[in-house]
Protein backbone atom coordinates (compact mmCIF):
# COMPACT_ATOMS: atom_id res chain seq x y z
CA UNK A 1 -21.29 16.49 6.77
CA UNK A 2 -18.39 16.02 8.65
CA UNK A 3 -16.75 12.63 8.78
CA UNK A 4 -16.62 10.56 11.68
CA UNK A 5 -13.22 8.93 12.81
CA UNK A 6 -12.39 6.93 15.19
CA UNK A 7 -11.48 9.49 17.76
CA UNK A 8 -14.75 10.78 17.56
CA UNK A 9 -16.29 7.46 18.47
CA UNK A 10 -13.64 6.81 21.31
CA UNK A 11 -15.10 10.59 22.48
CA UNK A 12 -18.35 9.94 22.35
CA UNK A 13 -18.27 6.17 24.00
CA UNK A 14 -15.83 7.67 26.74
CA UNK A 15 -13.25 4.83 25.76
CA UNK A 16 -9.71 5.09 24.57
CA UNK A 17 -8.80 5.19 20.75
CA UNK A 18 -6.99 1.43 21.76
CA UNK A 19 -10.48 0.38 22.99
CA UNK A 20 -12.35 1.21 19.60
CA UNK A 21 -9.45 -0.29 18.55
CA UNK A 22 -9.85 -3.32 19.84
CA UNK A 23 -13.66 -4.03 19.37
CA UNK A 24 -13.04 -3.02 15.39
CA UNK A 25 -10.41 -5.09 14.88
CA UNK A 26 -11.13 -7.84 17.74
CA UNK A 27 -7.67 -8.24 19.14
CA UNK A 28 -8.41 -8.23 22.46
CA UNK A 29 -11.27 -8.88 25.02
CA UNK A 30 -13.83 -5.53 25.60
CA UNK A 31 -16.01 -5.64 28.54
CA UNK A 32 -19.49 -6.54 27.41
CA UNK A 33 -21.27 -2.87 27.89
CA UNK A 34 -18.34 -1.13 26.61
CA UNK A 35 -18.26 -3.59 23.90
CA UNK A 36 -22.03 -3.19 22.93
CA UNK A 37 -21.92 1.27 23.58
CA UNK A 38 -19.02 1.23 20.46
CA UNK A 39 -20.51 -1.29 18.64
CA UNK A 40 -23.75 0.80 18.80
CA UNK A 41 -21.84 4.46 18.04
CA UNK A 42 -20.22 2.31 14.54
CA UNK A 43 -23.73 1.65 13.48
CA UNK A 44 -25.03 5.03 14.34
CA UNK A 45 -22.38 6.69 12.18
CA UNK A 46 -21.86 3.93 9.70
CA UNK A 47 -18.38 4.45 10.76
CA UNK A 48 -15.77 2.31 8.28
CA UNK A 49 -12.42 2.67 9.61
CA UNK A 50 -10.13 3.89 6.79
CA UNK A 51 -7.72 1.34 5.52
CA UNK A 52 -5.12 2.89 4.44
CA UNK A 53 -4.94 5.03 7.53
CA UNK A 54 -4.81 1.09 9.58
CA UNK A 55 -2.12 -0.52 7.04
CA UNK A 56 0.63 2.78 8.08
CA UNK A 57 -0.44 2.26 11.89
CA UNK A 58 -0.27 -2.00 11.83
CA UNK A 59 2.61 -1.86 8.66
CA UNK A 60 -0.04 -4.15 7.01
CA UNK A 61 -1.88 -3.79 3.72
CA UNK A 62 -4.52 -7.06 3.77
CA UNK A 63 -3.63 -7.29 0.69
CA UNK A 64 -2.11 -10.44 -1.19
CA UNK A 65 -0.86 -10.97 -5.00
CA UNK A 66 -2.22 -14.15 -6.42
CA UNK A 67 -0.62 -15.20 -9.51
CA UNK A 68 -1.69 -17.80 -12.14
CA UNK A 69 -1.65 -18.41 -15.34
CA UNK A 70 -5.04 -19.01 -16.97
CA UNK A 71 -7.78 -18.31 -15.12
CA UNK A 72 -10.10 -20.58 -17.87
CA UNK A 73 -8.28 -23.60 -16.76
CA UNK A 74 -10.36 -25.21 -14.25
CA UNK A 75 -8.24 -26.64 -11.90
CA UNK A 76 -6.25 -23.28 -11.06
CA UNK A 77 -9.53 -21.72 -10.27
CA UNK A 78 -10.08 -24.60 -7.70
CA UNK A 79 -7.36 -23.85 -6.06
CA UNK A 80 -7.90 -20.25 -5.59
CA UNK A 81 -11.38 -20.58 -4.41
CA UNK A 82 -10.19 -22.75 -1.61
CA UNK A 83 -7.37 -20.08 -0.71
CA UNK A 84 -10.21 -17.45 -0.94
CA UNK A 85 -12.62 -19.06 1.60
CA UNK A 86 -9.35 -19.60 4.17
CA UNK A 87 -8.13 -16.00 3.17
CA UNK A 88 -11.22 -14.20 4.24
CA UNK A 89 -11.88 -15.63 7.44
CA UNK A 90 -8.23 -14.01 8.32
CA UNK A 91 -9.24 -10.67 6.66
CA UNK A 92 -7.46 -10.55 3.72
CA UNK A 93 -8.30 -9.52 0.42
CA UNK A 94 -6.29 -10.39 -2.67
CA UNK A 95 -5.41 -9.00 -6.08
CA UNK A 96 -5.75 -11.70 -8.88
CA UNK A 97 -2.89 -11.41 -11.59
CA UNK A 98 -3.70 -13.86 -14.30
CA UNK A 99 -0.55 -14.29 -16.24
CA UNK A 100 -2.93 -16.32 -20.16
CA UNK A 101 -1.49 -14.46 -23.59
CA UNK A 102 -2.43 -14.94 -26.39
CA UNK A 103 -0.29 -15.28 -29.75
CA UNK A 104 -1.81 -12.12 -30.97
CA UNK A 105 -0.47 -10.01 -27.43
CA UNK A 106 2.77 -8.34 -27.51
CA UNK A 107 3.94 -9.76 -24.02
CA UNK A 108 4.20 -13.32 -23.29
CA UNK A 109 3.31 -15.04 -20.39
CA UNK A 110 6.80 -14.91 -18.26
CA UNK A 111 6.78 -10.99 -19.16
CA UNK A 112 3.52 -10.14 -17.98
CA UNK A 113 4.62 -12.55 -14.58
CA UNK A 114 7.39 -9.92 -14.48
CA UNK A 115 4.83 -6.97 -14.46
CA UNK A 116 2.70 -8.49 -12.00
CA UNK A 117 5.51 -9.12 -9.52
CA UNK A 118 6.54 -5.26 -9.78
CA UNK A 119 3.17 -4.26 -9.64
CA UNK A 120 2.57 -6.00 -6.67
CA UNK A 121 5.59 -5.04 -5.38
CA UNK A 122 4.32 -1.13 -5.79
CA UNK A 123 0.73 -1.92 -4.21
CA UNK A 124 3.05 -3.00 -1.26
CA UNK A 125 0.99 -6.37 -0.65
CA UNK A 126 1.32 -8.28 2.31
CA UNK A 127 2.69 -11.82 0.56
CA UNK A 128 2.55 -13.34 -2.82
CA UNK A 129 0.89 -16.53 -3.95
CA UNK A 130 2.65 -18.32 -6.93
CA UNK A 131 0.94 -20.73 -9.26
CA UNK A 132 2.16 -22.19 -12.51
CA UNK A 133 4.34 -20.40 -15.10
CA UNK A 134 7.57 -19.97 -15.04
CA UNK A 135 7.83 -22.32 -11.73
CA UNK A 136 6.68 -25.15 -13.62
CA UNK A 137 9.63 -24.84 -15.71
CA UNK A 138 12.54 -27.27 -15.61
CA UNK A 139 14.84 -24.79 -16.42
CA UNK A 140 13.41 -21.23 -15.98
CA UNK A 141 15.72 -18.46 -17.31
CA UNK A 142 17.98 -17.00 -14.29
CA UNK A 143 16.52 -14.08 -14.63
CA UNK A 144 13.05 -15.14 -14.01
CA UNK A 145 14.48 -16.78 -10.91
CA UNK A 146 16.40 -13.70 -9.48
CA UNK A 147 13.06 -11.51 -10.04
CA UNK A 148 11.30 -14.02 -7.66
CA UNK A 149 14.44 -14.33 -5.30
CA UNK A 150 14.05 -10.64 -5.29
CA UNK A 151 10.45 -10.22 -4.43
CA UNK A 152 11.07 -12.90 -1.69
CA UNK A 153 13.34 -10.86 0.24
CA UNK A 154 11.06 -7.79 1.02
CA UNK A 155 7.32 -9.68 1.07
CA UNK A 156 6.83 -13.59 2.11
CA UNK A 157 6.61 -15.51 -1.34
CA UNK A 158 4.75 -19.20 -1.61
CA UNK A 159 4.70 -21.61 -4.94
CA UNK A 160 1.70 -23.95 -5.15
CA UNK A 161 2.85 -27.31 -7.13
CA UNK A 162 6.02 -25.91 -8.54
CA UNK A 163 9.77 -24.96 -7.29
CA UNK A 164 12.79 -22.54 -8.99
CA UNK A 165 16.20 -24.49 -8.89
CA UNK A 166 18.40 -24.13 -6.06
CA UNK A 167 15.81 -21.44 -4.48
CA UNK A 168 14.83 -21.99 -1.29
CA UNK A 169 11.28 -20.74 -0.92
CA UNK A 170 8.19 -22.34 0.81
CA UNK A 171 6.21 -24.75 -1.31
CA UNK A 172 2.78 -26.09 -0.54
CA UNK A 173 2.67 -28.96 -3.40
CA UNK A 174 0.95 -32.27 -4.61
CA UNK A 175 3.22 -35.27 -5.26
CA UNK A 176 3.07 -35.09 -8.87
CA UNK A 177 4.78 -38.22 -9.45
CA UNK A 178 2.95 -39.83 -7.05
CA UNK A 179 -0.36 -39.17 -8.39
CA UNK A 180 0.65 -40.78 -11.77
CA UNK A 181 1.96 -44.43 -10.22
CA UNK A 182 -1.76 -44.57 -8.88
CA UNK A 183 -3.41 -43.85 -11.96
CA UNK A 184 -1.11 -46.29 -13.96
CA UNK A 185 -1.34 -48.72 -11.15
CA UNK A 186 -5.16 -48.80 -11.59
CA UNK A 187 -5.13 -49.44 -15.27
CA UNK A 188 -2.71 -52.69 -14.30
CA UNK A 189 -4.53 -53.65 -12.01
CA UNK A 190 -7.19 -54.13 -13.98
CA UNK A 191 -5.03 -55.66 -16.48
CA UNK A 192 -4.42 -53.29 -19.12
CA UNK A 193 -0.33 -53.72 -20.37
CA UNK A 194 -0.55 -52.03 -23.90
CA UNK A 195 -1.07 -47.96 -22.32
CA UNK A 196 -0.28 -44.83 -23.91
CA UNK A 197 0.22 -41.46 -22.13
CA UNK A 198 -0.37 -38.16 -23.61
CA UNK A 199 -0.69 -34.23 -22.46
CA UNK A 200 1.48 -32.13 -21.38
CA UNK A 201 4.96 -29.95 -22.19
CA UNK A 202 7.88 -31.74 -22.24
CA UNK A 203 9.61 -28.42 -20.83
CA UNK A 204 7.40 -28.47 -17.21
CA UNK A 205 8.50 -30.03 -14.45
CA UNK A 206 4.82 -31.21 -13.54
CA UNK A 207 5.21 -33.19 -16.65
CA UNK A 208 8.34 -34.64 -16.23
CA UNK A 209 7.04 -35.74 -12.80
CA UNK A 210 3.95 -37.27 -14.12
CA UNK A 211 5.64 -39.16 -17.01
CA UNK A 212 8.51 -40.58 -14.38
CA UNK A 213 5.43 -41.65 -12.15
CA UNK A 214 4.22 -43.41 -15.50
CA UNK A 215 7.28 -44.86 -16.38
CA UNK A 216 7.83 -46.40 -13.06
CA UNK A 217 4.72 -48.13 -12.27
CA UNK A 218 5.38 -49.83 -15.90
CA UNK A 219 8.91 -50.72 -15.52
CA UNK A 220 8.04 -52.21 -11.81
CA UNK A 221 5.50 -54.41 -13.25
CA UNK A 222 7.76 -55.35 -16.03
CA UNK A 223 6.68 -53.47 -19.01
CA UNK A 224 8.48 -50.81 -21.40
CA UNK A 225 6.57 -48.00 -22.53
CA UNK A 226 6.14 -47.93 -26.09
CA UNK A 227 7.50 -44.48 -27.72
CA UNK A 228 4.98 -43.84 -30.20
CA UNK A 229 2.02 -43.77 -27.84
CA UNK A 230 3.79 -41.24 -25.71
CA UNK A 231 2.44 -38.46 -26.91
CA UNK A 232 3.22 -34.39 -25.41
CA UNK A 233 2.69 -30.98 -26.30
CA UNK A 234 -0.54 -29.84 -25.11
CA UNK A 235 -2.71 -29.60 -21.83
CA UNK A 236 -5.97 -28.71 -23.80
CA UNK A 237 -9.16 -30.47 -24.61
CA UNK A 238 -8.29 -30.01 -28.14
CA UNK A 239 -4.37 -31.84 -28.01
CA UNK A 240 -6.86 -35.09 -26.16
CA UNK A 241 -8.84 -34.89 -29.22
CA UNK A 242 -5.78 -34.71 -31.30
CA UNK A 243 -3.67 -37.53 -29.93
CA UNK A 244 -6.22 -40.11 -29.02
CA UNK A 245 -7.20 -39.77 -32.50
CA UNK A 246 -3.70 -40.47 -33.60
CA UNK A 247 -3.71 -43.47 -31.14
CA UNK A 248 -6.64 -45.11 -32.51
CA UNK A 249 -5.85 -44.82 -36.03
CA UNK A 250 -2.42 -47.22 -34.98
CA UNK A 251 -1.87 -50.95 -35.11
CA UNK A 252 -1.31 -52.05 -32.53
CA UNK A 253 -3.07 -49.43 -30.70
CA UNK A 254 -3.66 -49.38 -27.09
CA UNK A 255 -6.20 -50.09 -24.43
CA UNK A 256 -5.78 -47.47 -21.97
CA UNK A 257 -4.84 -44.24 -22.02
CA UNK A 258 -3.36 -42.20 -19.24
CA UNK A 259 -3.96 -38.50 -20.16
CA UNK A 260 -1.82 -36.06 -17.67
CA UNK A 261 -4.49 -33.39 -17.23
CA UNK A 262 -8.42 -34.09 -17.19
CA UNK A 263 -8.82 -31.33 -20.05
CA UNK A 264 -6.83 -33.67 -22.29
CA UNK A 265 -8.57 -36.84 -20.88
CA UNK A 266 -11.93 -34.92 -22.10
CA UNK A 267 -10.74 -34.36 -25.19
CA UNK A 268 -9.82 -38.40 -25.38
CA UNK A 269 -13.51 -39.23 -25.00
CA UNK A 270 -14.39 -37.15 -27.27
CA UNK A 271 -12.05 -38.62 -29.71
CA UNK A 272 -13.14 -42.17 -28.86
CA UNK A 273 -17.09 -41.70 -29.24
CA UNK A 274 -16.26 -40.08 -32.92
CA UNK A 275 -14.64 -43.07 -33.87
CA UNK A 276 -16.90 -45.49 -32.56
CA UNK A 277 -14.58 -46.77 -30.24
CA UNK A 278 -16.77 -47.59 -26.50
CA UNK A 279 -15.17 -46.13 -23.27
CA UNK A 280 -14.60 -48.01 -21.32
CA UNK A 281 -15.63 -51.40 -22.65
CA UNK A 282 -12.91 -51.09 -25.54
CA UNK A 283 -11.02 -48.36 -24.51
CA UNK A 284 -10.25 -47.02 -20.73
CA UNK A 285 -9.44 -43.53 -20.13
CA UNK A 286 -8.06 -41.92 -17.20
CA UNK A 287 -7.32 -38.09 -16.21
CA UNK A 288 -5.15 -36.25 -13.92
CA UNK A 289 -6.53 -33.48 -11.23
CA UNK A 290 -10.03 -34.19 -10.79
CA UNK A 291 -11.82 -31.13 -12.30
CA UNK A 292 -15.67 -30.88 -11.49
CA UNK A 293 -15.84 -31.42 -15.08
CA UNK A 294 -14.42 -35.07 -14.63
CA UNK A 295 -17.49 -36.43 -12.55
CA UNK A 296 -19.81 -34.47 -15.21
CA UNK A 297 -18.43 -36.46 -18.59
CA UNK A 298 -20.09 -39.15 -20.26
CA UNK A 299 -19.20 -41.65 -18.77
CA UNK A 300 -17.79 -39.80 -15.79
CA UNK A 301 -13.98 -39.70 -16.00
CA UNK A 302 -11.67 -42.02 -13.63
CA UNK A 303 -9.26 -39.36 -12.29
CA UNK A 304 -6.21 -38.76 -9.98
CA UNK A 305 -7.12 -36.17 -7.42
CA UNK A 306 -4.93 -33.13 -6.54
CA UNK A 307 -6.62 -31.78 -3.99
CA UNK A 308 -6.88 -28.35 -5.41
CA UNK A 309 -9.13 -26.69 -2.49
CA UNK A 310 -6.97 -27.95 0.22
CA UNK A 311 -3.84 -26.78 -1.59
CA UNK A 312 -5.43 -23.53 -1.63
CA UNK A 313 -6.65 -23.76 1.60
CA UNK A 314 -3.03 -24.62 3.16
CA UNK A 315 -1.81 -21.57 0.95
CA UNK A 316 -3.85 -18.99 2.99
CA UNK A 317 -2.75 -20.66 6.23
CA UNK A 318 0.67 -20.99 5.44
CA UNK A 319 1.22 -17.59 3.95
CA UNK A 320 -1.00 -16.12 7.29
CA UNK A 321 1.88 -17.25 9.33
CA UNK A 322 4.49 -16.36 7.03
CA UNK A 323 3.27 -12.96 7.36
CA UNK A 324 3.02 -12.78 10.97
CA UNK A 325 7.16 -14.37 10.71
CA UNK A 326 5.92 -17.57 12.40
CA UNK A 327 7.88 -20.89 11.87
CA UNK A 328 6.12 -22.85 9.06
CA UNK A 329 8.30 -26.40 6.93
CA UNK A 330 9.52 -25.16 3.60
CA UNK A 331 7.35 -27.72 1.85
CA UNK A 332 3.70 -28.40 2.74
CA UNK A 333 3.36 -32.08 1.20
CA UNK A 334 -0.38 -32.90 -0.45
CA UNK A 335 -1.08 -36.66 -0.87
CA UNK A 336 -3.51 -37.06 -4.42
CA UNK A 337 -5.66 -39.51 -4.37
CA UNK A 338 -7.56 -41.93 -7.24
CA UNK A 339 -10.73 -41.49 -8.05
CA UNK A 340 -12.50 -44.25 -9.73
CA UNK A 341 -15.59 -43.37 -11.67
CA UNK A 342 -17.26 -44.83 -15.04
CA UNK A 343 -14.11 -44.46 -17.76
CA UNK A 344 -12.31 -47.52 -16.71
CA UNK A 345 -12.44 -51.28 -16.94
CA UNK A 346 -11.27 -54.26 -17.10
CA UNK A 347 -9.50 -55.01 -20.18
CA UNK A 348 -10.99 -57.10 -22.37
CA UNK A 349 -10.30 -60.77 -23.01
CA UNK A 350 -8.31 -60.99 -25.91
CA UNK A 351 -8.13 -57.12 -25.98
């Protein structure tokens, strides 16, 4: 059977090829009979222009590289669902390069970043979509930065809640510092003093950002932080468990806890309800980034909102006009937002 193209349909319609053109790709207004005699010759031959034969012609793949770094996280695939939704109502489809190893793999994460840049880079994609890794560092290796500066000269590059030193690129982000003076300002205002903080990497930048945030909301109220209840080194339901548990075996021990990623603010409540210890009537417990598994804890978990979906959602738009070299601000700004739900309270008299 011989295969239909799109000459064949301009033949058979009577049209030019830049009229079946137009009605396939609607870039331009078709009168309504011509519009509906093409439309009904595409059915009739189940005609599906061939893509690769479009990308040459329009020097456009519809193709972007989306890279994270654990896909089992929750909050990274909020973000991507709300640059998928924005992405395909502008055509595009996306390859999805999740950058998670494991101690037993051979390449780290940064490594297999590398590969999936150069990959990318060799499926010719339209733009690339950056999300944690080696952008969250505070001091990524140089060559981790040139391999990005790289990539940014040939395709238009965006980072989502991150930056590379002294590299220019577009940013849609969250004010990560930001987000932690509301959730600290919450658990004074309802008159918690004696607060711990724990989660995170003392290497990322998102961490360093949250813990400032921290830091400041207790020095402008007149408080110090106490060292040993500042506890890092893990983003995982399993390091809450771990240093909550640490927290309540101390004395003095504190009465809030502000845990810089929900996962670890889980892992807290799970923590608190093996040792007895009532959230939020002895203990309050906040979160950071407002996974749908905060409002689904028991209780449900007081959180500081990222905004994932938009972020993703301003990604898509913001790398659409990238593409098409329209003028868009280097930095996108985000604004989180607190979320009070069941995990904190009042502190208690005498507590």
């Amino acid at each position: 059977m011989k295969t239909v193209t799109v000459y064949d349909i301009a033949r058979e319609a009577n049209v030019s090829v830049a009229t079946v053109s137009r009605v396939l790709n609607n870039t331009a207004p078709v009168k309504k009979e011509t519009r509906e005699r093409i439309s009904a010759l595409i059915e009739k031959y189940q005609f599906q222009p061939n893509a690769l034969a479009r990308s040459l012609i329009r020097k456009e793949t519809g193709m972007i590289g989306f890279i994270l770094p654990d896909i089992t996280n929750p909050f990274f695939p909020e973000v991507l669902a709300g640059f998928d939704r924005e992405a395909r109502k502008m055509g595009y489809t996306y390859f999805l390069c999740d950058t998670f190893s494991t101690n037993e793999e051979t390449l780290n994460q940064y490594e297999r970043e590398s590969q999936y840049i150069s990959l990318l880079m060799e499926k010719q994609v339209d733009g690339i979509v950056m999300l944690g890794g080696r952008i969250d560092l505070s001091r990524p290796d140089p060559q981790m930065i040139r391999e990005v500066e790289e990539a940014a000269r040939r395709v238009p590059f965006l980072l989502l809640n991150g930056s590379l030193p002294q590299v220019g690129l577009n940013r849609v982000a969250t004010d990560q510092k930001l987000g932690a003076v509301l959730a600290t300002q919450h658990l004074l205002e309802l008159g918690h003093r004696d607060i711990a903080a724990v989660g995170g990497y003392s290497a990322m930048s998102n961490t360093q950002q949250r813990l400032q945030g921290f830091r400041s909301a207790m020095r402008e109220n007149g408080l110090q932080p106490r060292k040993e209840w500042m506890l890092q080194d893990g983003f995982s339901v399993e390091a809450g468990v771990e240093f909550t548990s640490r927290l309540l075996a101390m004395n003095p021990r504190p009465t809030a806890i502000f845990c810089l990623n929900d996962l670890v603010a889980i892992g807290a409540l799970k923590a608190a309800s093996r040792a007895g210890v009532r959230v939020p009537e002895e203990l309050s417990i906040i979160g950071y980034d407002d996974i749908q598994f905060a409002a689904n804890s028991i209780p449900e978990l007081t959180t500081v909102s990222l905004k994932a979906a938009e972020i993703g959602r301003l990604a898509a738009e913001t790398l659409h006009r990238m593409i098409g070299k329209k003028k868009v601000p280097k930095l996108l700004s985000v604004l989180p937002e607190l979320v009070v739900r069941q995990s904190t309270a009042a502190v208690r008299k005498g507590g």
